[in-house]
C-alpha atoms as a PDB file:
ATOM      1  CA  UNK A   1       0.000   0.000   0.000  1.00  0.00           C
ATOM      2  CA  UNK A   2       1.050   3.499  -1.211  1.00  0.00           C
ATOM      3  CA  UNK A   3       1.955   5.862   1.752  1.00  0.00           C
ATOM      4  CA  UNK A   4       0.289   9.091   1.334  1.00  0.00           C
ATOM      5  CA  UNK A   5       3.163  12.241   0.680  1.00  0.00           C
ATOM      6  CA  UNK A   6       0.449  14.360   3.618  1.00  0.00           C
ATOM      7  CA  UNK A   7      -0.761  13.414   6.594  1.00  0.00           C
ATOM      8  CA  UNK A   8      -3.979  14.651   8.696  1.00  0.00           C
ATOM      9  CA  UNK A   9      -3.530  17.398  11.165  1.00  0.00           C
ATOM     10  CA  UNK A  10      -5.449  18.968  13.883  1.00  0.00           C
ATOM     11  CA  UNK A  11      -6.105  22.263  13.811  1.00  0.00           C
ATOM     12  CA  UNK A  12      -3.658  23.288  16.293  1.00  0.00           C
ATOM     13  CA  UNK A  13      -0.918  21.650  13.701  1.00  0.00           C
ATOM     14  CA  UNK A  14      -1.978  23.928  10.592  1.00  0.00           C
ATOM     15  CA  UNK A  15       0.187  27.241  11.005  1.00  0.00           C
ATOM     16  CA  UNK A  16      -2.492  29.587   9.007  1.00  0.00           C
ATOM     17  CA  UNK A  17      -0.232  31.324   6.607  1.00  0.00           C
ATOM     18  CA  UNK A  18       2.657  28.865   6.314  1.00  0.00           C
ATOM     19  CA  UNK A  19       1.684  27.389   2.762  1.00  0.00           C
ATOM     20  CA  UNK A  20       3.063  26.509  -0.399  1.00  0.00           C
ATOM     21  CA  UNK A  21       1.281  27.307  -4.102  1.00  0.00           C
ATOM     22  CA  UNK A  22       0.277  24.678  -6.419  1.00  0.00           C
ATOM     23  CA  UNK A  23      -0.718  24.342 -10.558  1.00  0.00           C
ATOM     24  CA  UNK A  24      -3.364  22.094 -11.604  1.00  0.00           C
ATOM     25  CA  UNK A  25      -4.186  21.481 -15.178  1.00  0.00           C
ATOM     26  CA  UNK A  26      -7.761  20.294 -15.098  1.00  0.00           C
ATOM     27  CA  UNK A  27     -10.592  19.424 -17.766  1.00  0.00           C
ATOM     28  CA  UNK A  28     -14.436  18.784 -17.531  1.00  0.00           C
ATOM     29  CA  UNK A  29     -17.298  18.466 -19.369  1.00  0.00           C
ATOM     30  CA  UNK A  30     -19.039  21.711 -18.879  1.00  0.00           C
ATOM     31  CA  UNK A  31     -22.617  20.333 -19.059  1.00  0.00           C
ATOM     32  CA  UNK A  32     -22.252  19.056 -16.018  1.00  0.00           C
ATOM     33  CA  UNK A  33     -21.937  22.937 -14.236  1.00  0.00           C
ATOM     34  CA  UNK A  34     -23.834  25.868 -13.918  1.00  0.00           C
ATOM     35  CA  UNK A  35     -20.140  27.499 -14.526  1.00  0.00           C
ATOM     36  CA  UNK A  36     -16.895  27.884 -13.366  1.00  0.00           C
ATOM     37  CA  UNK A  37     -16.939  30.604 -10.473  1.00  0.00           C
ATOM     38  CA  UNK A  38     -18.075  29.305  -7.536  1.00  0.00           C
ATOM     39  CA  UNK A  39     -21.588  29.415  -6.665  1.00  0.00           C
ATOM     40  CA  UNK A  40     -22.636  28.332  -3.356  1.00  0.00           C
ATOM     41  CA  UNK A  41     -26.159  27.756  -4.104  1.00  0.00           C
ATOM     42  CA  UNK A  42     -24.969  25.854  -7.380  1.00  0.00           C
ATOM     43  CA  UNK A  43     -22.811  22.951  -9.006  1.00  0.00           C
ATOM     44  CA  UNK A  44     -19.225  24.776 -10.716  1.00  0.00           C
ATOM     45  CA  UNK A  45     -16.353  23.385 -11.194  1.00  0.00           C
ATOM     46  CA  UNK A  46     -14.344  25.342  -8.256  1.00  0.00           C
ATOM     47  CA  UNK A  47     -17.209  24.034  -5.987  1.00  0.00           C
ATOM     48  CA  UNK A  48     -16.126  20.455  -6.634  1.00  0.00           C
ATOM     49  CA  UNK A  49     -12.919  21.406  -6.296  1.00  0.00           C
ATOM     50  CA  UNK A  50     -12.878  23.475  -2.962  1.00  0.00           C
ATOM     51  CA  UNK A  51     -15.028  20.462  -1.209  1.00  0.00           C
ATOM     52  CA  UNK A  52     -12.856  17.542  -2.808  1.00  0.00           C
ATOM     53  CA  UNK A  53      -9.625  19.241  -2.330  1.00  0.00           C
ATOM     54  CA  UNK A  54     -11.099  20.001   1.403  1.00  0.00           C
ATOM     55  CA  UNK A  55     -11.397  16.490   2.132  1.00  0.00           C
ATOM     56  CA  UNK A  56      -9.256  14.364   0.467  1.00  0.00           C
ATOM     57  CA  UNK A  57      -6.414  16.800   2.234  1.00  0.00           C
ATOM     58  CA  UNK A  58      -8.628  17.295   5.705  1.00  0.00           C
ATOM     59  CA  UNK A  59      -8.195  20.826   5.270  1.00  0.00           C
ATOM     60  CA  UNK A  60     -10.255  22.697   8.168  1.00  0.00           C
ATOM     61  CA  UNK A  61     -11.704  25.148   5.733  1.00  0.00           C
ATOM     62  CA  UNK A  62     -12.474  24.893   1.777  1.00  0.00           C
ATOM     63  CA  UNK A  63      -9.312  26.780   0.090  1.00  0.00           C
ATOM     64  CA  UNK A  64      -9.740  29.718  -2.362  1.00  0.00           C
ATOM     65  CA  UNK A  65      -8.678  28.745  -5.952  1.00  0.00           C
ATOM     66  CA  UNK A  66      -8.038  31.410  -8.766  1.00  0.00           C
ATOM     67  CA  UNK A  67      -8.644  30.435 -12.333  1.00  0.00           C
ATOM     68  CA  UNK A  68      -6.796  31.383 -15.746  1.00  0.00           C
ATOM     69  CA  UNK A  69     -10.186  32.002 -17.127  1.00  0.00           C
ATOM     70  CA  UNK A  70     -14.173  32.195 -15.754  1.00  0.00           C
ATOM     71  CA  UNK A  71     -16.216  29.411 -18.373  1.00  0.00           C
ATOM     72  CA  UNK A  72     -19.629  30.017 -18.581  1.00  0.00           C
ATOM     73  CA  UNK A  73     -22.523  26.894 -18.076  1.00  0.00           C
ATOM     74  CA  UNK A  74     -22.358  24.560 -20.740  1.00  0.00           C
ATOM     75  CA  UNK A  75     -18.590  25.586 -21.549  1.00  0.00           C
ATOM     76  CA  UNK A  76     -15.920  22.769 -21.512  1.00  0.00           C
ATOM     77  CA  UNK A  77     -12.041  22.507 -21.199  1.00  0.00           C
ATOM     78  CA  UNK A  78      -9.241  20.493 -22.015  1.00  0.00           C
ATOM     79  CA  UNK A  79      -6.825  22.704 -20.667  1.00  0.00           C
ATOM     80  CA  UNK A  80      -8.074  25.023 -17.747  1.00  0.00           C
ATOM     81  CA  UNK A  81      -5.559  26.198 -14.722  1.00  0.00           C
ATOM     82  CA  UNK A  82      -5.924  27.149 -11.666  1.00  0.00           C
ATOM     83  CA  UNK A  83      -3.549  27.630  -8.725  1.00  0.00           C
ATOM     84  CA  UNK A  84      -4.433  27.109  -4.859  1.00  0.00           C
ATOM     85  CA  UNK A  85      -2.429  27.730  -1.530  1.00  0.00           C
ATOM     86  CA  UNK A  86      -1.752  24.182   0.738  1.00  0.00           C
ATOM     87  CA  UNK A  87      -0.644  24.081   3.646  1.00  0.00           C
ATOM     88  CA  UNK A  88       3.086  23.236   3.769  1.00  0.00           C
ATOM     89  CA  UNK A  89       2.972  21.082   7.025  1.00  0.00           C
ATOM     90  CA  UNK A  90       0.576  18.583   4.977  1.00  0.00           C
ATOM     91  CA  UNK A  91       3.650  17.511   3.320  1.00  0.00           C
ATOM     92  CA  UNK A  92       6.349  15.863   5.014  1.00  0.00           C
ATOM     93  CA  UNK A  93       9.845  17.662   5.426  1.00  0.00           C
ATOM     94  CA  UNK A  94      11.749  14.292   4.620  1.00  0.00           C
ATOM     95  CA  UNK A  95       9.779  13.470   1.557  1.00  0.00           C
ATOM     96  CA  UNK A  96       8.636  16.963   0.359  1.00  0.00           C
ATOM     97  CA  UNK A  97       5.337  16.610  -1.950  1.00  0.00           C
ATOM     98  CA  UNK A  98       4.329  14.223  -4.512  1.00  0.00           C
ATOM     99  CA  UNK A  99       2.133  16.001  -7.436  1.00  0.00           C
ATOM    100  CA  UNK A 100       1.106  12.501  -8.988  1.00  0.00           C
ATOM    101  CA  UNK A 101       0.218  11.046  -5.308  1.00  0.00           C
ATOM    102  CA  UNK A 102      -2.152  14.586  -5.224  1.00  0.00           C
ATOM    103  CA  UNK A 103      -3.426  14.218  -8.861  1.00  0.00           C
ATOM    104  CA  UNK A 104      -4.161  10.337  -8.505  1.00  0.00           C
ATOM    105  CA  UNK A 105      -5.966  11.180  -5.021  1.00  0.00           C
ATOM    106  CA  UNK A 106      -7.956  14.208  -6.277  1.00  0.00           C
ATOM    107  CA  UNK A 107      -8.702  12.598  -9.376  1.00  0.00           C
ATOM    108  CA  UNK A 108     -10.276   9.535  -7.188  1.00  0.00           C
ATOM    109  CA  UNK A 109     -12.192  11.393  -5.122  1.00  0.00           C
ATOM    110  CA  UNK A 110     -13.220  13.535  -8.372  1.00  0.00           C
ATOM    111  CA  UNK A 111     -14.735  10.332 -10.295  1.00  0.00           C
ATOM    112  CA  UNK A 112     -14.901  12.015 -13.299  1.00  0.00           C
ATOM    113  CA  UNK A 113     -16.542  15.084 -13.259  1.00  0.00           C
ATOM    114  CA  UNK A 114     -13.467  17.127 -13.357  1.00  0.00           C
ATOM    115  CA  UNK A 115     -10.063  15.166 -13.912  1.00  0.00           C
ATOM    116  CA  UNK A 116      -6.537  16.656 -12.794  1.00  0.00           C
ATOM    117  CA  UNK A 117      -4.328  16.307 -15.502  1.00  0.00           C
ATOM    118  CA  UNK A 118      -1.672  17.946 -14.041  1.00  0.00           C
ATOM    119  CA  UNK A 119      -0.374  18.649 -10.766  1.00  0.00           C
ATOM    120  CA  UNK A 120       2.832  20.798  -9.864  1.00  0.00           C
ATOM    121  CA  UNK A 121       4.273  23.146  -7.470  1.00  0.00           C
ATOM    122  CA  UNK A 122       4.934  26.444  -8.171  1.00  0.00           C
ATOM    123  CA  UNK A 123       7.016  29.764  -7.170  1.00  0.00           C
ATOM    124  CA  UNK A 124       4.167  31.734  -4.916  1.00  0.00           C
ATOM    125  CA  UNK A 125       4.357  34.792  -7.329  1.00  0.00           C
ATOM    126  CA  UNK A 126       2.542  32.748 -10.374  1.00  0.00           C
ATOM    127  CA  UNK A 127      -1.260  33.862 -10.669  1.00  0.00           C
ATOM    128  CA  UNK A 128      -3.042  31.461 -12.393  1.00  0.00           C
ATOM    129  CA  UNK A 129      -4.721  34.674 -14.096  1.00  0.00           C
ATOM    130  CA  UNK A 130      -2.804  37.086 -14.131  1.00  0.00           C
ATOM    131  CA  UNK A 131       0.494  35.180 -14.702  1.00  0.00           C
ATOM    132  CA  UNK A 132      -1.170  34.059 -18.377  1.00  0.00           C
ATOM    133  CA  UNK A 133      -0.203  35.583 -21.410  1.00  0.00           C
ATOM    134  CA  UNK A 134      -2.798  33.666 -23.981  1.00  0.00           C
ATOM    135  CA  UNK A 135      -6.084  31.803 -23.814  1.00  0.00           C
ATOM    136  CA  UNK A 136      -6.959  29.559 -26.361  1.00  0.00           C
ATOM    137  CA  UNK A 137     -10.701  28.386 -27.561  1.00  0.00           C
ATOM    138  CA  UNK A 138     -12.021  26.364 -29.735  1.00  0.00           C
ATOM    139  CA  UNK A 139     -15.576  26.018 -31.314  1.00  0.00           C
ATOM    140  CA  UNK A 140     -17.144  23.674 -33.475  1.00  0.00           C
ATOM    141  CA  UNK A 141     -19.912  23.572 -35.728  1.00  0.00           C
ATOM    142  CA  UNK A 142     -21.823  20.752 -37.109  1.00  0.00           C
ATOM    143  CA  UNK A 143     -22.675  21.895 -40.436  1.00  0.00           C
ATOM    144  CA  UNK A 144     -25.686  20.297 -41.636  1.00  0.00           C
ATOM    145  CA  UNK A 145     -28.090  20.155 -44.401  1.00  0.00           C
ATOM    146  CA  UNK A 146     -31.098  20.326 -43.543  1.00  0.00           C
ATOM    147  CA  UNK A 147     -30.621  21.099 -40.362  1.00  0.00           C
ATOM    148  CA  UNK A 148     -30.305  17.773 -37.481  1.00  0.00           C
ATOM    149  CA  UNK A 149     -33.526  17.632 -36.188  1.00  0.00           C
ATOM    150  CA  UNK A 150     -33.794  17.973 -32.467  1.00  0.00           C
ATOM    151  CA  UNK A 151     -30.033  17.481 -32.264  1.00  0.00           C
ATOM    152  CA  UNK A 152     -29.067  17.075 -28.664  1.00  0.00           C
ATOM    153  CA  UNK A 153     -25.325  17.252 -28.817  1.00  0.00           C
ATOM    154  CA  UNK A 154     -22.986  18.355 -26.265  1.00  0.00           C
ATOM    155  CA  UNK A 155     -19.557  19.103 -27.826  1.00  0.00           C
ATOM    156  CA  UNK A 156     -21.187  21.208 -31.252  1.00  0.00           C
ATOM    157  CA  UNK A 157     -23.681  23.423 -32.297  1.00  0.00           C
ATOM    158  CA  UNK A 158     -25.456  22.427 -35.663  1.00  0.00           C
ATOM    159  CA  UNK A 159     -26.768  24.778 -37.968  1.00  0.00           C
ATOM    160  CA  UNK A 160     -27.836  24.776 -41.386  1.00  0.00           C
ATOM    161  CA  UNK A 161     -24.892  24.670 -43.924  1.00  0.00           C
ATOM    162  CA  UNK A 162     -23.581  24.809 -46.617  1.00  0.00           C
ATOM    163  CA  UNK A 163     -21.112  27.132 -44.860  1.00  0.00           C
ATOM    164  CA  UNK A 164     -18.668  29.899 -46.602  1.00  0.00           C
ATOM    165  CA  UNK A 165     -15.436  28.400 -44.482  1.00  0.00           C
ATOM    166  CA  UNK A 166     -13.052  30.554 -46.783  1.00  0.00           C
ATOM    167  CA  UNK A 167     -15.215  33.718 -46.557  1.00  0.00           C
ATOM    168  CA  UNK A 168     -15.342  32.911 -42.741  1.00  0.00           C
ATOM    169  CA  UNK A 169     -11.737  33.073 -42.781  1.00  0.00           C
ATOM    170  CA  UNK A 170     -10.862  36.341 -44.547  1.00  0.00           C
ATOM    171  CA  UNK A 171     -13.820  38.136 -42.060  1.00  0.00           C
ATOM    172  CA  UNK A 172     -11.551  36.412 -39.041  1.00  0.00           C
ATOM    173  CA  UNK A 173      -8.986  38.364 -40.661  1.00  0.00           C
ATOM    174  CA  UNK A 174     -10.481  41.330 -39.296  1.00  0.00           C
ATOM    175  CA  UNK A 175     -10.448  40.685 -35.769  1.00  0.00           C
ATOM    176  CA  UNK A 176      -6.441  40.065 -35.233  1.00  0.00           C
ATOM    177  CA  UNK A 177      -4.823  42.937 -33.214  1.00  0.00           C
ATOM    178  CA  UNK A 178      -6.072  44.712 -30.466  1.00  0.00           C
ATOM    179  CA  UNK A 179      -9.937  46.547 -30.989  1.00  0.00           C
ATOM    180  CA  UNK A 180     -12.752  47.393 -28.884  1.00  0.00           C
ATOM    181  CA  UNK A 181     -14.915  44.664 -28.906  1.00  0.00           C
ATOM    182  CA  UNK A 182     -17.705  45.943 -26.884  1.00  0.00           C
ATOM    183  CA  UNK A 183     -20.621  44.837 -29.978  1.00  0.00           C
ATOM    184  CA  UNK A 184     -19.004  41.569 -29.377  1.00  0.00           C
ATOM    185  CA  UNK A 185     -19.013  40.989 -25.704  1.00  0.00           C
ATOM    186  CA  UNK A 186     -21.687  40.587 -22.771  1.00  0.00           C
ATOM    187  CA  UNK A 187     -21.354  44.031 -20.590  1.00  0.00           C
ATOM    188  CA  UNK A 188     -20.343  43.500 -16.995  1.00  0.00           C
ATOM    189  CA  UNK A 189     -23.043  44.051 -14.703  1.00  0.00           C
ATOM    190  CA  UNK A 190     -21.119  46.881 -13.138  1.00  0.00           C
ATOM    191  CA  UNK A 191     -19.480  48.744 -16.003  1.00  0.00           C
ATOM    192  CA  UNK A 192     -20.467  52.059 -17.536  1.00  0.00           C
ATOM    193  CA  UNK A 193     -22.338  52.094 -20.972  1.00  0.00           C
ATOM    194  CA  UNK A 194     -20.084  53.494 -23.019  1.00  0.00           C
ATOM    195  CA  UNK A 195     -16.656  51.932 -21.281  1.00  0.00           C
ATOM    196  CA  UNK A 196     -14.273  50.339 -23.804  1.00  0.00           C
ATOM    197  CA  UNK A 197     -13.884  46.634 -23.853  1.00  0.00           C
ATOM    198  CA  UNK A 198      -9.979  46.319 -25.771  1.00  0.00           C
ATOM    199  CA  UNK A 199      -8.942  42.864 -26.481  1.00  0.00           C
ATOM    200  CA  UNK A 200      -5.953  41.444 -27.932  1.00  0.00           C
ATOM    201  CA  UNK A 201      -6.453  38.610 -31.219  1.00  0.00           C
ATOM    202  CA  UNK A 202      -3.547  36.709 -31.855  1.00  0.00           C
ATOM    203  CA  UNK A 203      -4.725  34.274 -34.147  1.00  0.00           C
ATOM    204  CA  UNK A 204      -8.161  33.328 -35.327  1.00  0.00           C
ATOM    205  CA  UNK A 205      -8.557  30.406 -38.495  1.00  0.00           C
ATOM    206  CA  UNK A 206     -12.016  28.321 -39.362  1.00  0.00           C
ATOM    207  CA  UNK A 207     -11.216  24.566 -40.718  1.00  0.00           C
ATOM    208  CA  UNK A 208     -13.638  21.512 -42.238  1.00  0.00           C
ATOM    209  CA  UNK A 209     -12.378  18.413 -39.917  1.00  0.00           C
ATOM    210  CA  UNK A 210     -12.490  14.657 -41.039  1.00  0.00           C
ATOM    211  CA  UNK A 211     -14.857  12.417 -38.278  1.00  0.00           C
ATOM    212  CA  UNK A 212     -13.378   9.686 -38.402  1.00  0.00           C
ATOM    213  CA  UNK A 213     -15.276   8.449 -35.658  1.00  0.00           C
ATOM    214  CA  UNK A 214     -18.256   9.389 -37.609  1.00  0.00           C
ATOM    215  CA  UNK A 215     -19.415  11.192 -34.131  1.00  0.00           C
ATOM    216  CA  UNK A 216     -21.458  13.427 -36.657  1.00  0.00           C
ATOM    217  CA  UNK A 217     -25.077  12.166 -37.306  1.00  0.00           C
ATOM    218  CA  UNK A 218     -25.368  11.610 -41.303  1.00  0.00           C
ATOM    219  CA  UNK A 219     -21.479  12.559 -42.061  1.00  0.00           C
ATOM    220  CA  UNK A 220     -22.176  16.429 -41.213  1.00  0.00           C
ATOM    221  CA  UNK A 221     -19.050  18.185 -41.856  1.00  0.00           C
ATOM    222  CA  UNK A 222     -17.513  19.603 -38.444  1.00  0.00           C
ATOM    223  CA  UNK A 223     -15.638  23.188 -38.591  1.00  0.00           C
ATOM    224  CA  UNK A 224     -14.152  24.498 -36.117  1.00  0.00           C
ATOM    225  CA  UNK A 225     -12.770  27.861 -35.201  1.00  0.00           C
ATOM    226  CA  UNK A 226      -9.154  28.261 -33.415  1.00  0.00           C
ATOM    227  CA  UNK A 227      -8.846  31.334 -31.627  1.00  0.00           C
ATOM    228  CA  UNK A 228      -6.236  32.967 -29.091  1.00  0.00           C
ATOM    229  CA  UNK A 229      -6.204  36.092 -27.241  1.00  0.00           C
ATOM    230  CA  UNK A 230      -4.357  37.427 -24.235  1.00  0.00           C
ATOM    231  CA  UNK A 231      -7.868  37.714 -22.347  1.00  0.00           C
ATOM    232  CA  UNK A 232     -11.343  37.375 -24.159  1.00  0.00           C
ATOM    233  CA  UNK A 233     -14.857  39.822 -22.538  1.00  0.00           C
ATOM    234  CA  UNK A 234     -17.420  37.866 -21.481  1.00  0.00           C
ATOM    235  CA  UNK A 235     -19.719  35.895 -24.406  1.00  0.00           C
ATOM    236  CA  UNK A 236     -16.781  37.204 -26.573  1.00  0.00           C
ATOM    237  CA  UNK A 237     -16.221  33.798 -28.433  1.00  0.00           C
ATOM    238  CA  UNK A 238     -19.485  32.895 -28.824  1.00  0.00           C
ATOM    239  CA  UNK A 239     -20.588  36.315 -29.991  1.00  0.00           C
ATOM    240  CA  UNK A 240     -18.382  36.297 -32.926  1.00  0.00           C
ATOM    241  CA  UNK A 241     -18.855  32.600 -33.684  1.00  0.00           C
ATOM    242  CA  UNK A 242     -22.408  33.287 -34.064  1.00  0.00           C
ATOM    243  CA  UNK A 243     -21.837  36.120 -36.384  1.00  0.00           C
ATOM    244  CA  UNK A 244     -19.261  34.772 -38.538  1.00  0.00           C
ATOM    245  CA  UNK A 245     -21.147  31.756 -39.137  1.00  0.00           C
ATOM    246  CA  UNK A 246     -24.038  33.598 -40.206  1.00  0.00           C
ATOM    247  CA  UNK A 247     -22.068  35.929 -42.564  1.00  0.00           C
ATOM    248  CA  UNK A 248     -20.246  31.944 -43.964  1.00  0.00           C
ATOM    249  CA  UNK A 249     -24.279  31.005 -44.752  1.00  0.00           C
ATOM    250  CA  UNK A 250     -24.930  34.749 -46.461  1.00  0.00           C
ATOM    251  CA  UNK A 251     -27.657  35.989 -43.732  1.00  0.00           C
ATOM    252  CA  UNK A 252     -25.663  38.740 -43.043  1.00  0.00           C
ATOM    253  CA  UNK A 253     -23.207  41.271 -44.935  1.00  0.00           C
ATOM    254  CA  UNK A 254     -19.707  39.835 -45.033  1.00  0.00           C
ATOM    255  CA  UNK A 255     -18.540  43.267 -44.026  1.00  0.00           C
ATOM    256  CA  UNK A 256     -20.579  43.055 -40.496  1.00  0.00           C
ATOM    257  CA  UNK A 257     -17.864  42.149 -37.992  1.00  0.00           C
ATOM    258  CA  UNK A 258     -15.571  45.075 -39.539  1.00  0.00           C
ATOM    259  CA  UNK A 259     -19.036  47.798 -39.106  1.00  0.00           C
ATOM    260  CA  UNK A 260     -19.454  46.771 -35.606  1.00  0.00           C
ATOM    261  CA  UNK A 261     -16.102  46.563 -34.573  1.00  0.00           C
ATOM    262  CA  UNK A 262     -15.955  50.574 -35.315  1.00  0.00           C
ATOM    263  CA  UNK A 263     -19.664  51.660 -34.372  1.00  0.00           C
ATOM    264  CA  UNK A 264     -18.922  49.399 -31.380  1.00  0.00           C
ATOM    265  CA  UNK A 265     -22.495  48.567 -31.386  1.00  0.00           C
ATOM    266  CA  UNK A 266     -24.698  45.137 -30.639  1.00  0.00           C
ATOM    267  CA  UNK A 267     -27.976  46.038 -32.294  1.00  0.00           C
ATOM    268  CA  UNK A 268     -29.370  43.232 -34.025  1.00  0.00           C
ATOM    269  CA  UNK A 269     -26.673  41.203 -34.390  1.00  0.00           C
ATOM    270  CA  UNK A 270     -27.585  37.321 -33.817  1.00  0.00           C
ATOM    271  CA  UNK A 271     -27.435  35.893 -29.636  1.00  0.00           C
ATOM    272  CA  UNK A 272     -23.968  34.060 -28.937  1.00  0.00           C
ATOM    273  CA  UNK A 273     -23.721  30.836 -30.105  1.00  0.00           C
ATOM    274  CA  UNK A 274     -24.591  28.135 -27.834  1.00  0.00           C
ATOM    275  CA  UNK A 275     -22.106  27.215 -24.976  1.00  0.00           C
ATOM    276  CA  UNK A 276     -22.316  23.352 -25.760  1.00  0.00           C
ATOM    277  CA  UNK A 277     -19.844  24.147 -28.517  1.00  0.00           C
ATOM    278  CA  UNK A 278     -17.362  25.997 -27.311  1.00  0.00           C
ATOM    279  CA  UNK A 279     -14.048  24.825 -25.134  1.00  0.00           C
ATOM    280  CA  UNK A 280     -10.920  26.080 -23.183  1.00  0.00           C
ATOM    281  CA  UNK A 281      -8.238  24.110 -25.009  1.00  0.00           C
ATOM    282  CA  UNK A 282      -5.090  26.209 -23.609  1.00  0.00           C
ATOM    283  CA  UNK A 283      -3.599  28.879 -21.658  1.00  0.00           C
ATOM    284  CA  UNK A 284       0.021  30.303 -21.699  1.00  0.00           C
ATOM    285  CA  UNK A 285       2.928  31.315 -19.076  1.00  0.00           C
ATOM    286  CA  UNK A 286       6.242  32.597 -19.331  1.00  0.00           C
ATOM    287  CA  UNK A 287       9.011  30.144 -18.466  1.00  0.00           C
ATOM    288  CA  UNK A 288       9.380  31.461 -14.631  1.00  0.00           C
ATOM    289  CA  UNK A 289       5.620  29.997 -14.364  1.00  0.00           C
ATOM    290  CA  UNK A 290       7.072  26.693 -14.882  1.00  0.00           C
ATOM    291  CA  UNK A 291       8.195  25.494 -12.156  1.00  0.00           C
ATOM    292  CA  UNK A 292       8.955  25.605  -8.483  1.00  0.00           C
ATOM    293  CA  UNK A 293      11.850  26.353  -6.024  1.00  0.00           C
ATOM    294  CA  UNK A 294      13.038  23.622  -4.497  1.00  0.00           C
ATOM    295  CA  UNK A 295      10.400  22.458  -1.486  1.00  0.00           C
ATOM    296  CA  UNK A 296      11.780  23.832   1.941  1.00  0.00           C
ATOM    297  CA  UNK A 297       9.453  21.643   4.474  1.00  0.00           C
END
């Protein structure tokens, strides 16, 4: 039988601000949570987390977790981080701590609904937020003609092709580089009407996929869209998914996203695509965010 790398501890044992930082690289199926912040009347991902990590450690008190990005219900990832403070004394000073041991326990306790694909310690100045330099999405669409009929899908959002995909790509064009997306994003509640929303597009490219697993009902072409930014608005993703696509099936003027982008305004464009298609796939450090320091127990 494995020995644990912690141990339980009374209260009396846990020095309050004696801790150490760790990484986890995490993914879950987003239908499962009404979102990523926590919630406490609801299910989110940092919910699970806080109670599992709580008592699979025997922590006195849920810990506080800060993620690289805030998904919204519905919204998956493959490649979500967060950081969290442990107590140092739950590891022991001969054998310092074991980040498989943790991801194998957390990931049992877990079954499933989120899984820890990564667990590591870091230096205590990394901010799983504001340490990031790049997010990375990606949405599909199940292009389909007609449309499927009460398609129930979690991973796509169908919708009645054919679709433009090289006409999607020169309007992506348009969004690279740093503009004020405010037509393009869901307002904060607490931000004034006419406050800029500047984002940063790195890269941005629509692409017909092969199912080879013929996961598609009737062979319905899947495209996706690859996008990065340094930090997306809220609903950004989905906002301009929704448009795009309908300028790729000629509902709207190809020259739409470039309009709104300078009258900065949302009128009548169409409601953000659904969550069920969209997903976290990556986020980005600088080197220092790495790795640790060596463990001083």
């Amino acid at each position: 039988m494995t020995t644990p790398r912690w141990r339980a501890l009374s209260s009396s044992d846990r020095p309050q601000g004696d801790t150490q930082r760790w990484r986890l690289d995490i993914a879950y199926d987003g239908a499962a949570f009404a979102g990523f912040a926590y919630q406490p009347e609801s299910t989110t991902v940092v919910g699970v987390l806080r109670e599992t990590l709580a008592s699979t450690l025997h922590l006195n008190e849920e810990p506080s977790i800060v993620g690289a990005g805030r998904t919204d219900a519905g919204v998956h990832a493959f490649g979500q981080v967060i950081h969290v403070d442990l107590p140092t004394t739950l590891f022991t000073k001969q054998r310092g701590p074991d980040p498989e041991h943790l991801a194998l326990s957390l990931n049992k306790q877990l079954r499933g609904r989120i899984q820890v694909l990564r667990a590591r310690r870091v230096s205590d100045d990394f901010h799983a937020r504001f340490s990031a330099t790049w997010r990375e999405y990606r949405y599909l669409v199940l292009e389909t003609t007609p449309p499927a009929l009460a398609l129930t899908n979690t991973w796509s959002w169908a919708v009645e092709g054919p679709l433009d995909v090289p006409l999607m790509n020169a309007v992506s064009q348009e969004i690279l580089g740093t503009h004020d997306f405010r037509a393009f994003c869901r307002r904060p509640a607490n931000a004034e009407g006419d406050e800029a929303l500047f984002r940063e597009v790195r890269h941005a490219h629509w692409e017909r996929l092969d199912d080879g697993w013929q996961m598609s009902p009737g062979d319905a072409p899947v495209v996706r869209l690859t996008i990065r930014a340094h930090s997306f608005c809220h609903n950004m993703v989905r906002c301009l998914v929704s448009t795009i696509v309908a300028i790729g099936q000629g509902k709207i003027d190809q020259n739409t996203v470039t309009e709104r982008l300078e009258s900065r305004k949302r009128d009548h464009l169409p409601a953000p695509a659904p969550a069920a298609g969209l997903c976290l796939v990556g986020v980005g450090y600088p080197q220092f965010a790495q790795e640790a320091p060596d463990f001083v127990g």
